[in-house]
N, C-alpha and C. Protein backbone atom coordinates (compact mmCIF):
# COMPACT_ATOMS: atom_id res chain seq x y z
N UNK A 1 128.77 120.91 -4.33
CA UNK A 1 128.23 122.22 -4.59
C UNK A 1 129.00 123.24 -3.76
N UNK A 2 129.32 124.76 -4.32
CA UNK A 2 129.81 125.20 -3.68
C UNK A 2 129.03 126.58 -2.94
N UNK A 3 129.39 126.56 -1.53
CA UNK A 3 128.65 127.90 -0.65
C UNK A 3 128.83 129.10 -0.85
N UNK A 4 128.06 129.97 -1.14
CA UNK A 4 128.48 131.27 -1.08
C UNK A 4 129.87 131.94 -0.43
N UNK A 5 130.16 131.37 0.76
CA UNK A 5 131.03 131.67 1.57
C UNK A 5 132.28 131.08 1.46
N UNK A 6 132.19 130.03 0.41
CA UNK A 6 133.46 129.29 -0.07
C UNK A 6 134.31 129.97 -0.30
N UNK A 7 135.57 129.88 0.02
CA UNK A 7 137.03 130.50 -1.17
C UNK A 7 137.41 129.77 -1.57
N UNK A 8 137.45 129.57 -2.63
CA UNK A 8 138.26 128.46 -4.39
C UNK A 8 140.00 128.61 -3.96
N UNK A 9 140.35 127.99 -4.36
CA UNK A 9 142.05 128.14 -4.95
C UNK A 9 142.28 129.27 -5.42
N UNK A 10 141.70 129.92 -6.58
CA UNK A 10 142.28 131.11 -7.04
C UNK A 10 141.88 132.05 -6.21
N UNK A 11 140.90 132.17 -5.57
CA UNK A 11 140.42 133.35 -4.51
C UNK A 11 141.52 133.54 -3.21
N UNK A 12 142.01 132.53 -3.13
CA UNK A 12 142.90 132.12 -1.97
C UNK A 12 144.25 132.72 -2.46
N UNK A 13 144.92 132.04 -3.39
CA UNK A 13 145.56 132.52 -4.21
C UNK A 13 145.70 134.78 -4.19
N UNK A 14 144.75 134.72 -4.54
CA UNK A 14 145.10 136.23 -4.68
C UNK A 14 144.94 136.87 -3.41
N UNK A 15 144.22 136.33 -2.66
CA UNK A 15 144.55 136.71 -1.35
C UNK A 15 145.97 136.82 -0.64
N UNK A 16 145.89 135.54 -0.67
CA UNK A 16 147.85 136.01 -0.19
C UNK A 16 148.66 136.70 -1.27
N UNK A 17 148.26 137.13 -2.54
CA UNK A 17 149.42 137.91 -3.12
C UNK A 17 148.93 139.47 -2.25
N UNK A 18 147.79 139.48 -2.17
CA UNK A 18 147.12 140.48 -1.65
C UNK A 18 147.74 140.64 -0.14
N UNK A 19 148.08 139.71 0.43
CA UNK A 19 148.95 139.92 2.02
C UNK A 19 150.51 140.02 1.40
N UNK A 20 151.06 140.05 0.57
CA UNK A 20 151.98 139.79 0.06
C UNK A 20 152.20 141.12 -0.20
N UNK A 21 151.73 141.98 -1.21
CA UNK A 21 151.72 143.09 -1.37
C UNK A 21 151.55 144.33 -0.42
N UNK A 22 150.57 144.22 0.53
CA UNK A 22 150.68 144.95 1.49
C UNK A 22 151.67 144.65 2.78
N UNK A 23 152.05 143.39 2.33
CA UNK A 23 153.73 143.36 3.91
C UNK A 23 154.61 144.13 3.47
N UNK A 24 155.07 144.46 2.39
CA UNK A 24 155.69 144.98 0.96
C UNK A 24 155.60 146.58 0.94
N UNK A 25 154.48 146.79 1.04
CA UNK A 25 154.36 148.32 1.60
C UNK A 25 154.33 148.58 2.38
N UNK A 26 154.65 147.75 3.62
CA UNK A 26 154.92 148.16 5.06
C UNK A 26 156.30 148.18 5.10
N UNK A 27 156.82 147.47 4.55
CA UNK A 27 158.09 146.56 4.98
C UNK A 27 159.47 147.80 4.05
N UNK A 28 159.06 147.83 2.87
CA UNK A 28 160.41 149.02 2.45
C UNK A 28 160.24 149.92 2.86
N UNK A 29 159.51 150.84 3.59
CA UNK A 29 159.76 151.98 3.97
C UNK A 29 160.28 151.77 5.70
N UNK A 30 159.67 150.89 6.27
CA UNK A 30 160.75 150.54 7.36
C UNK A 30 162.30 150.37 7.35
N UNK A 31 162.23 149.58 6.14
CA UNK A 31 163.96 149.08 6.23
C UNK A 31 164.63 150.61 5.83
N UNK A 32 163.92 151.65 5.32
CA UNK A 32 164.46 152.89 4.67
C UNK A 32 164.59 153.87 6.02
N UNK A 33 163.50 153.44 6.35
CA UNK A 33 164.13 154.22 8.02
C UNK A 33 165.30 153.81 8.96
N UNK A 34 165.02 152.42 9.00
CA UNK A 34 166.40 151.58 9.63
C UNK A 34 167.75 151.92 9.31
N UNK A 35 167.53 153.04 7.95
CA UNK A 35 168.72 153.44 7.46
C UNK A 35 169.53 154.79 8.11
N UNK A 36 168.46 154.69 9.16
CA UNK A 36 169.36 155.80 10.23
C UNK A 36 169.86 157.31 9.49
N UNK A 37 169.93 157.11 8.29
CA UNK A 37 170.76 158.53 7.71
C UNK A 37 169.69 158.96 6.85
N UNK A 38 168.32 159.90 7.21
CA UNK A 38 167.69 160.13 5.87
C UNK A 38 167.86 160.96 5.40
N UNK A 39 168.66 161.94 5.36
CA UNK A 39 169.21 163.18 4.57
C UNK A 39 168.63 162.51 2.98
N UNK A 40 169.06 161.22 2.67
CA UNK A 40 169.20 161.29 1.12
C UNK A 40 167.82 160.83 1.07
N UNK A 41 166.92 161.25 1.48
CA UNK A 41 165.48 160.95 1.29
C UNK A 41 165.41 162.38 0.26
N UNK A 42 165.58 163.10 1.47
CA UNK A 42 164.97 164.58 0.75
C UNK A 42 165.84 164.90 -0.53
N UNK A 43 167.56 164.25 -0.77
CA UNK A 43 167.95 165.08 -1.74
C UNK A 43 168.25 164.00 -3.27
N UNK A 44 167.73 162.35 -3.12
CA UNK A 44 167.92 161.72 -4.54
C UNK A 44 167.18 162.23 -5.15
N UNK A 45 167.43 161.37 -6.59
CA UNK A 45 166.34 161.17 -7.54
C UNK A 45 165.66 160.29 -6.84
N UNK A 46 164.25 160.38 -7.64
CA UNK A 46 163.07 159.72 -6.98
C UNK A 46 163.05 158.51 -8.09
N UNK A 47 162.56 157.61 -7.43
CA UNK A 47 161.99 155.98 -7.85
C UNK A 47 160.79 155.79 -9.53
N UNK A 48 160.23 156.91 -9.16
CA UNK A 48 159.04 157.14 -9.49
C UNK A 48 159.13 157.67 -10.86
N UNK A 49 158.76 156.46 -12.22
CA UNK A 49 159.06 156.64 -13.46
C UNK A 49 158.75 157.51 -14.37
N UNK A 50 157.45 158.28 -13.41
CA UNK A 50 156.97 159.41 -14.13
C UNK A 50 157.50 160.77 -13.53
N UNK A 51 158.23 160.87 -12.15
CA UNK A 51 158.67 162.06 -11.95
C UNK A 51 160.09 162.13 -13.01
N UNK A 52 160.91 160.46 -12.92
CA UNK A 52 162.10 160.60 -13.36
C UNK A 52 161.92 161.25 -15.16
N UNK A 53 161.16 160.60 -15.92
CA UNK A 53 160.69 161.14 -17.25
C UNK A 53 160.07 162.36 -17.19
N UNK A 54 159.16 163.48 -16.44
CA UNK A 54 158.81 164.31 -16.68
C UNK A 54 159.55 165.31 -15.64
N UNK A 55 159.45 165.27 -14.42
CA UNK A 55 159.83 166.24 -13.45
C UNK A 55 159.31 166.23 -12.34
N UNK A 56 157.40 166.19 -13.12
CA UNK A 56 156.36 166.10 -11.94
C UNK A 56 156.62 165.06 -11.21
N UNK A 57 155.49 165.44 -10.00
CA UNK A 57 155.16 164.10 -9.26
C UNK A 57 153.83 163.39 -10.13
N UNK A 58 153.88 162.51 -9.83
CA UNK A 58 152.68 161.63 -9.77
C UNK A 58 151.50 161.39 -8.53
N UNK A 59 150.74 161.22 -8.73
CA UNK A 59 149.84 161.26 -7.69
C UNK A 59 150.07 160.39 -6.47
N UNK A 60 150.92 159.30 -6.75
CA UNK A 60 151.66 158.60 -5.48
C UNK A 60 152.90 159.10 -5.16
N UNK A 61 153.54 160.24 -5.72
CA UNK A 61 154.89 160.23 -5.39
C UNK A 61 154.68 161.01 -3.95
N UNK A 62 155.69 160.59 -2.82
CA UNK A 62 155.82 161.22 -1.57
C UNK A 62 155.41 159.88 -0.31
N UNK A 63 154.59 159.10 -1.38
CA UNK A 63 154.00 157.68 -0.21
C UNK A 63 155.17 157.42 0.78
N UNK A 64 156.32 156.84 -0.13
CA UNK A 64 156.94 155.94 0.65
C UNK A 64 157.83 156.94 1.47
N UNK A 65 158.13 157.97 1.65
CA UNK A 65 158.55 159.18 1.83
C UNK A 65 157.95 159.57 3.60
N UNK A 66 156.22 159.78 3.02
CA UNK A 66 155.36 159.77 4.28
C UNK A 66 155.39 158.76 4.88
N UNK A 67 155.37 157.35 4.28
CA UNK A 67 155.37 156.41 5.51
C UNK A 67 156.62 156.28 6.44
N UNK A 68 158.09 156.80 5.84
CA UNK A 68 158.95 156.50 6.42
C UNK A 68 158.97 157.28 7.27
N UNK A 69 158.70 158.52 7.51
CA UNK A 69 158.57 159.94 8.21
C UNK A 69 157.20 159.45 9.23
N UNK A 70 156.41 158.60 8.87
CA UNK A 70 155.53 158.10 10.12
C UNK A 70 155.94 157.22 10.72
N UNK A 71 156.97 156.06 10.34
CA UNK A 71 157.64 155.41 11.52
C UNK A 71 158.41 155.76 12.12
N UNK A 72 158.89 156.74 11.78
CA UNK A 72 159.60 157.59 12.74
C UNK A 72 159.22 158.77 14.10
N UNK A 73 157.74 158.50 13.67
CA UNK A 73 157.02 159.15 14.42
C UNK A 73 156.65 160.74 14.30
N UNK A 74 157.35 161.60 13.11
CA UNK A 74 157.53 162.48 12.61
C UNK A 74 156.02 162.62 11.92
N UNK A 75 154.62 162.91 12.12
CA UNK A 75 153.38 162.91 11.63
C UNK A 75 153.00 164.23 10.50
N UNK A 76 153.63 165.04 10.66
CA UNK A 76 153.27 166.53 10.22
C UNK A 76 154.95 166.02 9.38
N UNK A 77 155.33 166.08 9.32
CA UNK A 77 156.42 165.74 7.62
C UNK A 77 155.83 164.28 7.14
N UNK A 78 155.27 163.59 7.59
CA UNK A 78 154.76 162.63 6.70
C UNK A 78 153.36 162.83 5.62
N UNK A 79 152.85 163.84 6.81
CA UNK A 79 151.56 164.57 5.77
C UNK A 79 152.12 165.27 4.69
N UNK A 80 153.31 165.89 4.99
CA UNK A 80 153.52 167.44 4.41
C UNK A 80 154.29 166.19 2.91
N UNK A 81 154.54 164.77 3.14
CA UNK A 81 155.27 164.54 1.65
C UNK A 81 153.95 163.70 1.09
N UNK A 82 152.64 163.20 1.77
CA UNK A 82 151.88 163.12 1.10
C UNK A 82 150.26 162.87 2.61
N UNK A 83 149.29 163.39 2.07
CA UNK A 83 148.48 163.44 2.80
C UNK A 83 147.97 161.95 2.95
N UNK A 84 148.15 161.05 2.32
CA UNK A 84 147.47 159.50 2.52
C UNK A 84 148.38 158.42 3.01
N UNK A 85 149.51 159.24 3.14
CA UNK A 85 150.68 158.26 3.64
C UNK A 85 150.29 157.66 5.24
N UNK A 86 149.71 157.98 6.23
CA UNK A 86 149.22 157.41 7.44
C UNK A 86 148.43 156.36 6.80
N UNK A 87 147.27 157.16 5.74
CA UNK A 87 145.74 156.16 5.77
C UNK A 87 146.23 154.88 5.21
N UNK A 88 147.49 155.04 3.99
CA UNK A 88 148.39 153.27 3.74
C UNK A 88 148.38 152.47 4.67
N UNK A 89 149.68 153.01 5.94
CA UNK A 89 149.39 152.32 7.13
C UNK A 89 148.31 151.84 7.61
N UNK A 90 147.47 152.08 7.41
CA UNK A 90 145.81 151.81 8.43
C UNK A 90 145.58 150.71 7.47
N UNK A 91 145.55 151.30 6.03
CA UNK A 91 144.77 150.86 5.11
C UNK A 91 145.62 148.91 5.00
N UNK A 92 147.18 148.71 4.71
CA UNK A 92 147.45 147.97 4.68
C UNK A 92 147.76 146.47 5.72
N UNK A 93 147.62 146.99 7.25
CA UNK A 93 147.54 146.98 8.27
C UNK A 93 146.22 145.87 8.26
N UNK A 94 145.10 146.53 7.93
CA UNK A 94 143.86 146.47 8.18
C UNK A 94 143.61 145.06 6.88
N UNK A 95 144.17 145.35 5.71
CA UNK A 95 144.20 144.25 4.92
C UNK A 95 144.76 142.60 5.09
N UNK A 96 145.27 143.21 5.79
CA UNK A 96 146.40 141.77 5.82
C UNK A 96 145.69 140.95 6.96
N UNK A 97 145.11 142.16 8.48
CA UNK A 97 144.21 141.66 9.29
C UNK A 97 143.27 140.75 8.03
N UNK A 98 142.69 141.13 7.62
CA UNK A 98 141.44 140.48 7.13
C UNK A 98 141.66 139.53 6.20
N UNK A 99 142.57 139.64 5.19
CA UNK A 99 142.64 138.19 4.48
C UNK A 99 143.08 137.67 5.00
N UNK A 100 143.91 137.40 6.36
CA UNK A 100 144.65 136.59 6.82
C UNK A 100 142.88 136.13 7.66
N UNK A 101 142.48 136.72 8.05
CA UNK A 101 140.90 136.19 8.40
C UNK A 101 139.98 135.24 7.78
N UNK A 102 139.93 135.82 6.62
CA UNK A 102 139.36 135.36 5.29
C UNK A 102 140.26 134.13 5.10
N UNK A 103 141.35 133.23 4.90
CA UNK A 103 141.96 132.77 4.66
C UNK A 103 142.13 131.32 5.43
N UNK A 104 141.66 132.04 6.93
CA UNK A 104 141.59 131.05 8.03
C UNK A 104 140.22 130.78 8.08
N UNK A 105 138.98 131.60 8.13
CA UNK A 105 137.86 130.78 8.32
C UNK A 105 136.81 130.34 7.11
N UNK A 106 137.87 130.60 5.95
CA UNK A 106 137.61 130.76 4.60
C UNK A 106 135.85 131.08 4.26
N UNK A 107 136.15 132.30 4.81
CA UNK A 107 134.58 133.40 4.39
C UNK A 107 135.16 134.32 4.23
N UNK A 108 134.30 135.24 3.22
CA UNK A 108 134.18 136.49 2.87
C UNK A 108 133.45 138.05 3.61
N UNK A 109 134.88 138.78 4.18
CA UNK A 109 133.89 139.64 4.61
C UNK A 109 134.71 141.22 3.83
N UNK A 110 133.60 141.80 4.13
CA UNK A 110 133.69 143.69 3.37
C UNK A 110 133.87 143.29 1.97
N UNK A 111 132.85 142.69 1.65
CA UNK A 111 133.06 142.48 0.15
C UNK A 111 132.35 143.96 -0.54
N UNK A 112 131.21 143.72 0.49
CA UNK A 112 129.92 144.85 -0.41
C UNK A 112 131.11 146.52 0.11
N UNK A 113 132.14 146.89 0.98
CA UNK A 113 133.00 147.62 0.63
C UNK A 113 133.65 147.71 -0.17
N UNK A 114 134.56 146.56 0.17
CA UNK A 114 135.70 146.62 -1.32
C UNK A 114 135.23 146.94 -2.57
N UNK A 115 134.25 146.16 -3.55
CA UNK A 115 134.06 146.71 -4.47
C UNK A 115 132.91 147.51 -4.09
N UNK A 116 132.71 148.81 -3.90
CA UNK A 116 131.71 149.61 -3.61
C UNK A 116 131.96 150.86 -4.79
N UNK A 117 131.48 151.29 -5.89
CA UNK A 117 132.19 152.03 -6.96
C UNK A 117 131.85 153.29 -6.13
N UNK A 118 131.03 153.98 -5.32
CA UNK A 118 130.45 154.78 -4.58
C UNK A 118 132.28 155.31 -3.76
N UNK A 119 132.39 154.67 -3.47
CA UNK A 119 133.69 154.58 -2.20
C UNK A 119 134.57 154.80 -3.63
N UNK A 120 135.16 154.18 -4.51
CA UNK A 120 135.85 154.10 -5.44
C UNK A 120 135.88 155.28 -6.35
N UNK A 121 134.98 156.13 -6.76
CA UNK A 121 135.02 157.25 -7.18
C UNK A 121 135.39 158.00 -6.10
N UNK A 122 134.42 157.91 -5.42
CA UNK A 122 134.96 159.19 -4.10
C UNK A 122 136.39 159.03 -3.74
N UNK A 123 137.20 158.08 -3.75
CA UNK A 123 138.45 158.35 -3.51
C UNK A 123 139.37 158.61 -4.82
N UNK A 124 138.96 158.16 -5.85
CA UNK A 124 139.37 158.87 -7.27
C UNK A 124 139.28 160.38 -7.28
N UNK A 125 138.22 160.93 -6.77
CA UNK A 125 137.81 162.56 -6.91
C UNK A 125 138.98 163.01 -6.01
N UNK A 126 138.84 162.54 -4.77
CA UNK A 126 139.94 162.88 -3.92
C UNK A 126 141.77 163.60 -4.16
N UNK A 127 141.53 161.63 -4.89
CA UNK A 127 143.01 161.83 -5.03
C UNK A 127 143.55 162.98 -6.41
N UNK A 128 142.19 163.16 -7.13
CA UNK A 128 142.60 163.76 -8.24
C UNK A 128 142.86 165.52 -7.80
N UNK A 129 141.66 165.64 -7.12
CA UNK A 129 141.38 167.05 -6.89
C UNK A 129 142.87 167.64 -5.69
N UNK A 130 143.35 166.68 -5.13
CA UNK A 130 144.76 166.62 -4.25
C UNK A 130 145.69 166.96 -5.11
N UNK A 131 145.73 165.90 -6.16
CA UNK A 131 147.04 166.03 -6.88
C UNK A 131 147.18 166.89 -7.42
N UNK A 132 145.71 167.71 -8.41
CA UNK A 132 145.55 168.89 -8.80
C UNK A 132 146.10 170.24 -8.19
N UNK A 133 146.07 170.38 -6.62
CA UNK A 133 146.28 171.15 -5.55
C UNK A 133 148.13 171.20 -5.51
N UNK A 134 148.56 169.61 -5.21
CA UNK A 134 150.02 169.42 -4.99
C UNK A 134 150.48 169.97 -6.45
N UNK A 135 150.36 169.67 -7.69
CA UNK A 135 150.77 170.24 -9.10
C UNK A 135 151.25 171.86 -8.74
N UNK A 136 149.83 172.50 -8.73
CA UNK A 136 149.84 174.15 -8.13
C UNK A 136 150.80 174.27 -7.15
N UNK A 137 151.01 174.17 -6.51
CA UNK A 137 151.89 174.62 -5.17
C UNK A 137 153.47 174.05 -5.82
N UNK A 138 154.04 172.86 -6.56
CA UNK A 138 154.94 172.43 -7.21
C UNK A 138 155.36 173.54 -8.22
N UNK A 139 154.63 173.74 -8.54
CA UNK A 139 155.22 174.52 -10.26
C UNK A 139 155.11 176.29 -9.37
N UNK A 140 154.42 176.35 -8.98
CA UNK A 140 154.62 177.89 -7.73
C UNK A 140 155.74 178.12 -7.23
N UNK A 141 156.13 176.77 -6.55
CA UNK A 141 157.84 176.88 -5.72
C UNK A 141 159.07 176.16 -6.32
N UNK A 142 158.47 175.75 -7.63
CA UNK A 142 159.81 175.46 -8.77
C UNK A 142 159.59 175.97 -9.86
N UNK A 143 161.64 176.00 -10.28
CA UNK A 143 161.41 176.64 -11.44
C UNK A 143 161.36 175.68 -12.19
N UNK A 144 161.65 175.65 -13.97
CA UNK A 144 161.78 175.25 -14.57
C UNK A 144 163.38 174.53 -14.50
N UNK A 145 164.21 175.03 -14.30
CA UNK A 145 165.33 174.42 -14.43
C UNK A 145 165.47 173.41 -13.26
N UNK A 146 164.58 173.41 -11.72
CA UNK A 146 164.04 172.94 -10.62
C UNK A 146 163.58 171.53 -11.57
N UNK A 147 162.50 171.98 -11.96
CA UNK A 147 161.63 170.41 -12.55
C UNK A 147 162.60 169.82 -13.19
N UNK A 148 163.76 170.64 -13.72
CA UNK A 148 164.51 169.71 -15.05
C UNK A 148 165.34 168.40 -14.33
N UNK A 149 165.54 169.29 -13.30
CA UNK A 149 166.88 168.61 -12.79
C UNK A 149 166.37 167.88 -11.72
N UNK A 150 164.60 167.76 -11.55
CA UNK A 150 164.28 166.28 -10.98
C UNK A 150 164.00 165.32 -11.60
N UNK A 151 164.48 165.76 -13.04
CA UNK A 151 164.12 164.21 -14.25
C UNK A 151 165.70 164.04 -14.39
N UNK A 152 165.46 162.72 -15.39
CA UNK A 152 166.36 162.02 -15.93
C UNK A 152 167.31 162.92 -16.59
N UNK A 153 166.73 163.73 -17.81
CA UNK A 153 167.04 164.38 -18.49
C UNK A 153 168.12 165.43 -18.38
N UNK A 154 168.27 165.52 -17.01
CA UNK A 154 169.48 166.80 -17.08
C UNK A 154 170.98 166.30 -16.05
């Protein structure tokens, strides 16, 4: 019979893709700092399939940007390329603590967080009503020929 507190194979399983993924978002924006020269931060094309097809950002574009500008210790340009770029750090940091927890004493904890839809909207509203804000201030201090020539297209 199995305990509430059990983790199965597949639970385990996605756990470490789950530590997997967040070393991953720690880990490229380090090696991007290691790159000693970030001039070409501020002046490529961006990664990001929806700025390269439209112009805009996307509601994640600037992450990996801010995190690299926070290992560098630079806090106020890591906000200024995205306001959640610290809370990643915390956030992924804090994950890897815990499934690697979860993993070793194979129990479940912050479950009734994780899926909490309460927490889950509220950071949906967030990020929307942000991105809404970053859009405005984007299309304010670019032009059109600005947006063109951060897509593919030109």
């Amino acid at each position: 019979m199995i305990s509430t507190g059990y983790i199965n194979n597949s639970q385990s399983r996605r756990k470490i893709y789950g530590i997997i993924g967040a070393f991953i978002t720690l880990i490229i924006p380090f090696f991007l700092m290691l790159d000693n020269n970030n001039d070409h931060l501020e002046t490529d094309q961006s990664f990001c399939p929806f700025k390269m097809l439209t112009g805009f950002p996307c509601p994640g574009c600037g992450i990996t940007k801010s995190l690299v500008y926070f290992y560098e210790g630079n806090l106020m340009k890591s906000i200024s390329y995205h306001v959640l770029g610290p809370f990643v750090v915390l956030f992924c940091v804090l994950t890897i603590f815990v499934l690697l927890t979860e993993l070793v004493t194979k129990k479940e904890y912050f479950v009734g967080l994780l899926y909490n839809k309460r927490l889950a909207y509220g950071l949906a509203i967030f990020l929307a009503v942000y991105h809404f804000i970053r859009l405005i201030f984007f299309v304010k201090n670019n032009s059109f020929d600005d947006i063109l020539h951060q897509s593919i297209w030109f």
